[in-house]
Protein backbone atom coordinates (compact mmCIF):
# COMPACT_ATOMS: atom_id res chain seq x y z
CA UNK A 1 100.29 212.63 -2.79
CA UNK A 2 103.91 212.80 -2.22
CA UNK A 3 105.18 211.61 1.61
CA UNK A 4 107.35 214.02 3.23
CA UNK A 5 111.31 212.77 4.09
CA UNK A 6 111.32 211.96 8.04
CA UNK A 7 112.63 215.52 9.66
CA UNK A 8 111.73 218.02 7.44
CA UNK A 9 110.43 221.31 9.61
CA UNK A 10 106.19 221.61 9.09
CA UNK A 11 104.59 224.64 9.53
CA UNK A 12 102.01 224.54 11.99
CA UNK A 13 100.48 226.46 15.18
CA UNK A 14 100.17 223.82 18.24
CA UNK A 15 101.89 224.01 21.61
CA UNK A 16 104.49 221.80 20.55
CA UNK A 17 105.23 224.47 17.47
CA UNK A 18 105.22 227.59 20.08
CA UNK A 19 106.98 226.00 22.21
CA UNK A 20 110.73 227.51 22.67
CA UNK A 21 113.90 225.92 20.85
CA UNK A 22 115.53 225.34 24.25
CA UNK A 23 112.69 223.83 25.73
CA UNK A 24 111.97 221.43 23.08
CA UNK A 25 115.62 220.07 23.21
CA UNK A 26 115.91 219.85 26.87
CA UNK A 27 112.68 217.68 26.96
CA UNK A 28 113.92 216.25 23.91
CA UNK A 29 116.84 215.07 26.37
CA UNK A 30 114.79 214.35 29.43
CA UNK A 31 112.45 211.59 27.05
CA UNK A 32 115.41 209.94 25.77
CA UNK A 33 116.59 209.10 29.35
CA UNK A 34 113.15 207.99 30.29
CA UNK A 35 112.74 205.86 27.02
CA UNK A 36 116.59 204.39 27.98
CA UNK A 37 115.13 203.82 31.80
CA UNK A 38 112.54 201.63 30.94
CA UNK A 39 112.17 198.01 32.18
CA UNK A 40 109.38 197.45 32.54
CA UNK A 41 105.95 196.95 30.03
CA UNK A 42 104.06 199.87 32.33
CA UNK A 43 107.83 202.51 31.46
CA UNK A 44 107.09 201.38 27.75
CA UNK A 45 103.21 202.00 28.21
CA UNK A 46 104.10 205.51 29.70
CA UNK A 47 106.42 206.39 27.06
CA UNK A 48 104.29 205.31 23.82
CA UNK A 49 101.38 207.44 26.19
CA UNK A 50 103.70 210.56 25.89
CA UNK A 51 104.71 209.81 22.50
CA UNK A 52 100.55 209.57 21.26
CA UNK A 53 100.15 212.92 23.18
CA UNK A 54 102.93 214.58 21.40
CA UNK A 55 101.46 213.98 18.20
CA UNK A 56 98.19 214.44 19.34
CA UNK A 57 99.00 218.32 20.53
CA UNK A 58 101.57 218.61 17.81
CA UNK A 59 98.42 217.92 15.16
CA UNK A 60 100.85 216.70 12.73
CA UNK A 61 99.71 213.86 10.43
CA UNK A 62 100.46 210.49 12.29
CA UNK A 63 102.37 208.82 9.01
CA UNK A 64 105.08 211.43 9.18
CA UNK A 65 105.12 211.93 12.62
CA UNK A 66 106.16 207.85 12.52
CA UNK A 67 108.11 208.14 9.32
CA UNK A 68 111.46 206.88 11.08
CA UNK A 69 110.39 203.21 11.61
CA UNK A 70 110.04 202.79 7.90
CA UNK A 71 112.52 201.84 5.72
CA UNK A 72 115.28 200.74 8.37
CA UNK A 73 113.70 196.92 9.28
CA UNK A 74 116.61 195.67 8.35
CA UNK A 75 119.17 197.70 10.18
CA UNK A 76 116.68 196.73 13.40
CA UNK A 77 116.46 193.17 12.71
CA UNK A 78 120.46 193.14 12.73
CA UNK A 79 120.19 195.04 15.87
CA UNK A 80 117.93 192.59 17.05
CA UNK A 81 119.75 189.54 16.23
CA UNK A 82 122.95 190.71 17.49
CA UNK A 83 121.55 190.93 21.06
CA UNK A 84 119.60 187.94 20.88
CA UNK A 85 122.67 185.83 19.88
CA UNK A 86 125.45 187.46 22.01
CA UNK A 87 123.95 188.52 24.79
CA UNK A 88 124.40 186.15 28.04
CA UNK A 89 121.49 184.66 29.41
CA UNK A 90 121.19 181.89 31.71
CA UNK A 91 118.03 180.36 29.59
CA UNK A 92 119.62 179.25 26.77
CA UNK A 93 117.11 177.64 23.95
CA UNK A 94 118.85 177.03 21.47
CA UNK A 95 123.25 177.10 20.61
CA UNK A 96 125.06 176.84 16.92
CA UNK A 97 129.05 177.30 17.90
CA UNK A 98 129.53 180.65 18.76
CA UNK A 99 126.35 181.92 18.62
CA UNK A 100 123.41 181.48 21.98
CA UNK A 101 119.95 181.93 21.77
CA UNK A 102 118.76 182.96 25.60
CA UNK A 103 115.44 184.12 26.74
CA UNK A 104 117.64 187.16 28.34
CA UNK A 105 118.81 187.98 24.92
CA UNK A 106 115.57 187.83 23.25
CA UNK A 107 114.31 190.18 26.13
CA UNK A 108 117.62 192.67 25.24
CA UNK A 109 116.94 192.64 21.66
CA UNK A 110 113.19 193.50 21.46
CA UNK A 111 114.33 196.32 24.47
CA UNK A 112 116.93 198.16 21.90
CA UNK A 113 114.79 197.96 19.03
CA UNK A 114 112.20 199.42 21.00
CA UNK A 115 114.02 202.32 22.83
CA UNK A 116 115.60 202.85 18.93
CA UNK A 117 112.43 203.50 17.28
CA UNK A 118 110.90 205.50 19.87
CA UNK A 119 114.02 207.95 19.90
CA UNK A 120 114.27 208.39 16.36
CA UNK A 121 110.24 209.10 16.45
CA UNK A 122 111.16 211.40 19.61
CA UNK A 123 113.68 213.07 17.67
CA UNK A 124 111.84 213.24 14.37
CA UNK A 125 108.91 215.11 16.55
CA UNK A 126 111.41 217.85 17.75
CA UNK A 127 113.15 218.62 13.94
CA UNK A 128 109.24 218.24 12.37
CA UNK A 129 107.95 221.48 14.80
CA UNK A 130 110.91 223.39 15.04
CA UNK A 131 112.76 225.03 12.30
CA UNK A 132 116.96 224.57 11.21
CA UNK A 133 117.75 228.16 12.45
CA UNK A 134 115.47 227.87 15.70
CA UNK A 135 117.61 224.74 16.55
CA UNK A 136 121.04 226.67 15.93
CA UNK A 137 120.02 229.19 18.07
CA UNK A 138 118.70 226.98 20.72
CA UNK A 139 121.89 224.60 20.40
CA UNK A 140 124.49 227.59 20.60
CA UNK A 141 122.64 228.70 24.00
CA UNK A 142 122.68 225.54 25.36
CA UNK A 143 126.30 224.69 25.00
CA UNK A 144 127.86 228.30 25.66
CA UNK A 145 129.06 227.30 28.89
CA UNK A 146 131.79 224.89 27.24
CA UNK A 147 133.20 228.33 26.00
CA UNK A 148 135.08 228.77 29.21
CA UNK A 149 137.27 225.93 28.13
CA UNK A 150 138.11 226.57 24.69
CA UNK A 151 135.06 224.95 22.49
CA UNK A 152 133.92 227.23 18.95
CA UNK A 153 130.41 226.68 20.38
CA UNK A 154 129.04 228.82 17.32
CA UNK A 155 130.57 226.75 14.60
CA UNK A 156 129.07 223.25 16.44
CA UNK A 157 126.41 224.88 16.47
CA UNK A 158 125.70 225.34 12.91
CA UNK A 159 127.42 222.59 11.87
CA UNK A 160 124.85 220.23 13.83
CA UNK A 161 122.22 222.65 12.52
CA UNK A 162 123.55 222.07 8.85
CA UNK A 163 123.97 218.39 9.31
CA UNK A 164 119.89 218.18 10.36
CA UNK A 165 118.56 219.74 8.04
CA UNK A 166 120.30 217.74 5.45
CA UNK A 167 119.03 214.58 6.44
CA UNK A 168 115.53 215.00 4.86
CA UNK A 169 117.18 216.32 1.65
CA UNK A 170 119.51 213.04 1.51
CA UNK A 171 116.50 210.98 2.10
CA UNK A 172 114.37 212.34 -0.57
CA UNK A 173 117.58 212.37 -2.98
CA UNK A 174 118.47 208.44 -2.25
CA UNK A 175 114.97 207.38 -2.99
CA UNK A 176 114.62 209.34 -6.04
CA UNK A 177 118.16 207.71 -6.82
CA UNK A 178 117.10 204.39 -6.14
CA UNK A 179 113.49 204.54 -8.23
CA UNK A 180 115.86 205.55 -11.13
CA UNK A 181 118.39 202.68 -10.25
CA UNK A 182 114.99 200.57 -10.34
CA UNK A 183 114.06 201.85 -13.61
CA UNK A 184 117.20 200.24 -14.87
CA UNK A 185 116.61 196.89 -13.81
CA UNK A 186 118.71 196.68 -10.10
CA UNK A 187 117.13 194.65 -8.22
CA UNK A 188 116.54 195.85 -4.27
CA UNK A 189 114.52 193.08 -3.27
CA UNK A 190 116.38 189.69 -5.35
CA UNK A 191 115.99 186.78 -2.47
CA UNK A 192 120.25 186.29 -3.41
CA UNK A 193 121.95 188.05 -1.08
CA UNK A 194 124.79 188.87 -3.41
CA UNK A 195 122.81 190.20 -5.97
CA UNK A 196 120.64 192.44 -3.63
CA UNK A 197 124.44 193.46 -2.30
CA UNK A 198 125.98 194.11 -5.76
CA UNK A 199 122.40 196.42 -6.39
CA UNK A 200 123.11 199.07 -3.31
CA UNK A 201 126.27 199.69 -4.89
CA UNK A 202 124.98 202.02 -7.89
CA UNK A 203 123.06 203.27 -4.53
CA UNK A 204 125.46 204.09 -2.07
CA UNK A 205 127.89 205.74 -4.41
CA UNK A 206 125.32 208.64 -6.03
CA UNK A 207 124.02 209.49 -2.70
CA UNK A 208 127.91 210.24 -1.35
CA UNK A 209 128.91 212.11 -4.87
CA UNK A 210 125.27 214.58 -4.43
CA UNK A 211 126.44 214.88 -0.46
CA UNK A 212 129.95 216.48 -1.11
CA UNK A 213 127.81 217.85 -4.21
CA UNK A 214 125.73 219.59 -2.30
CA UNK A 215 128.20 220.40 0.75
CA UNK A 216 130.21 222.15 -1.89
CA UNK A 217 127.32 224.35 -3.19
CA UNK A 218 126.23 225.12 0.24
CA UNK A 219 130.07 226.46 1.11
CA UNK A 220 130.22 228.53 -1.94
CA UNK A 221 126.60 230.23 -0.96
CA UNK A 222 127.97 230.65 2.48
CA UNK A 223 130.99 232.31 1.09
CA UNK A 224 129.54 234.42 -1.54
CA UNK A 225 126.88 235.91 1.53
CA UNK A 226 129.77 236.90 3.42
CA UNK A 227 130.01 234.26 6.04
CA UNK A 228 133.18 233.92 7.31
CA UNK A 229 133.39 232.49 10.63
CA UNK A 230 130.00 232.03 13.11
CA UNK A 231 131.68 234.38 15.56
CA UNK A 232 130.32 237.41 13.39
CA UNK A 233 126.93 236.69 13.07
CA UNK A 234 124.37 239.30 14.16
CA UNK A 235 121.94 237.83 16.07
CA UNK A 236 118.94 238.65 17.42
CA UNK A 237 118.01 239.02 21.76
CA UNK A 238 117.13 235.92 22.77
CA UNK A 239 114.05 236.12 24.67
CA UNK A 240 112.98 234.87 27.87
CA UNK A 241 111.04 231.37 28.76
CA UNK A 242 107.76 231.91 28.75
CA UNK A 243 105.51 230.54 31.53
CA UNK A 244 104.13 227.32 28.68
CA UNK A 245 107.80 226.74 28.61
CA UNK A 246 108.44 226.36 31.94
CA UNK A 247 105.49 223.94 31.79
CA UNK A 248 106.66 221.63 29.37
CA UNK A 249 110.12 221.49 31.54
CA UNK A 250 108.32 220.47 34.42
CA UNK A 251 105.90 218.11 33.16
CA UNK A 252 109.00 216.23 31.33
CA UNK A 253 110.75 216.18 34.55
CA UNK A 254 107.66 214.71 36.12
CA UNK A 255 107.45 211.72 33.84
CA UNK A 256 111.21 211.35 34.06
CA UNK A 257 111.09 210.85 37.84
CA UNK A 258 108.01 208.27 37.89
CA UNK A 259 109.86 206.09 35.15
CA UNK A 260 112.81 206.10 37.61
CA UNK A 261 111.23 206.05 41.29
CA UNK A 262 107.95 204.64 40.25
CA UNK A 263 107.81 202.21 36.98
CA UNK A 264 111.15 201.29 36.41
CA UNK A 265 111.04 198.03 38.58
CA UNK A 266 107.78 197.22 38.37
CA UNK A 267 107.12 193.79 36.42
């Protein structure tokens, strides 16, 4: 069976699905500051809690619900490395010129790669149970106040709306590019370093030729709809919060304020 791209919208009926656009990104906001608050193991144990219960009420399939932490191991290990070797510690194991290996900076790295992957799953939750044009609207809402001092809230609006729902497609397209890049003998995984270098090249450049590709098409389908500008878009009454919504808001302002007051300092 085919594995959906990380991000693509699933249909489904859970709370997490009938939940409002608004309220999803708001929480979506309030979970990234309490993933970035955490110190201590019992913050990370309360965040990977409220991460299992998302997917758990969201009842999508664990594997995409997770699907960010593949394939980027080596963009984390960088990540990882850089903060292990630059970052200032007082323990210092182990020292090659420039470069310091502290317990501190062990500590740092693990703590971005951690608050990393459980953002992008965070994120990957909220575009996985909500659909491109619920987002728009939700996003255009949101950010109307910055009207009063001269920001085209409609246009960023749609243009964040366009950009996420093109990640899935991109993903999809550069694997399919890179199993036909296989099939011609590059070589992803070579143990040279230059070689496995010189192979992302066929990559890299195919997926940025099918992006303006495709951003092209998509312009031209835009155009020949009648879209001109986001300021004359009909659009429908946005309706109220319902009480569920209201809910959610407080609950993730709940867990916000015990990772700050209660579990941030706690060893």
């Amino acid at each position: 069976m085919k594995t959906l791209p990380a991000g693509q919208y699933i249909p489904g009926h859970s709370f997490l699905h009938q939940l409002d656009a608004r309220t999803k990104i708001l929480c979506l906001f309030l979970l990234i500051a309490t993933v970035i608050g955490a110190l201590s193991l019992w913050s990370y144990a309360l965040v990977l809690a409220v991460i299992a219960l998302l997917i758990l009420v969201s009842r999508l399939p664990v594997r995409p619900a997770v699907a960010p932490v593949r394939g980027i191991y080596r963009f984390l290990l960088i990540v990882f490395l850089m903060n292990a070797l630059f970052f200032g510690g007082e323990e210092v194991l182990a020292s090659w010129g420039i470069f310091q290996l502290s317990r501190e900076g062990i500590r740092q790295g693990f703590r971005v790669v951690g608050n990393v992957l459980l953002i992008l799953i965070l994120g990957n939750l909220l575009t996985m149970t909500t659909l491109p044009t619920q987002v728009t609207t939700a996003l255009e809402s949101l950010i109307k106040p910055l009207k009063f001092i001269g920001v085209p809230t409609e246009d960023v609006a749609i243009i964040i709306s366009i950009a996420i729902q093109f990640i899935p497609t991109l993903l999809e397209e550069t694997e399919l590019i890179k199993m036909a890049q296989i099939a011609r003998g590059a070589r992803f995984e070579s143990k040279k370093l230059l070689e496995r270098a010189a192979s992302f090249i066929p990559l890299v450049v195919p997926v940025f030729i099918s992006a303006f590709r495709r951003a092209d098409e998509l312009a031209l389908a835009m155009e020949a709809r009648g879209y001109r500008n986001a300021k004359n878009r009909t659009r429908r009454k946005k309706e109220p919060l319902a009480p569920h919504d209201y809910c959610a808001l407080a609950v993730c302002v709940f867990i916000c304020l015990v990772q700050f007051l209660l579990l941030r300092n706690l060893v």
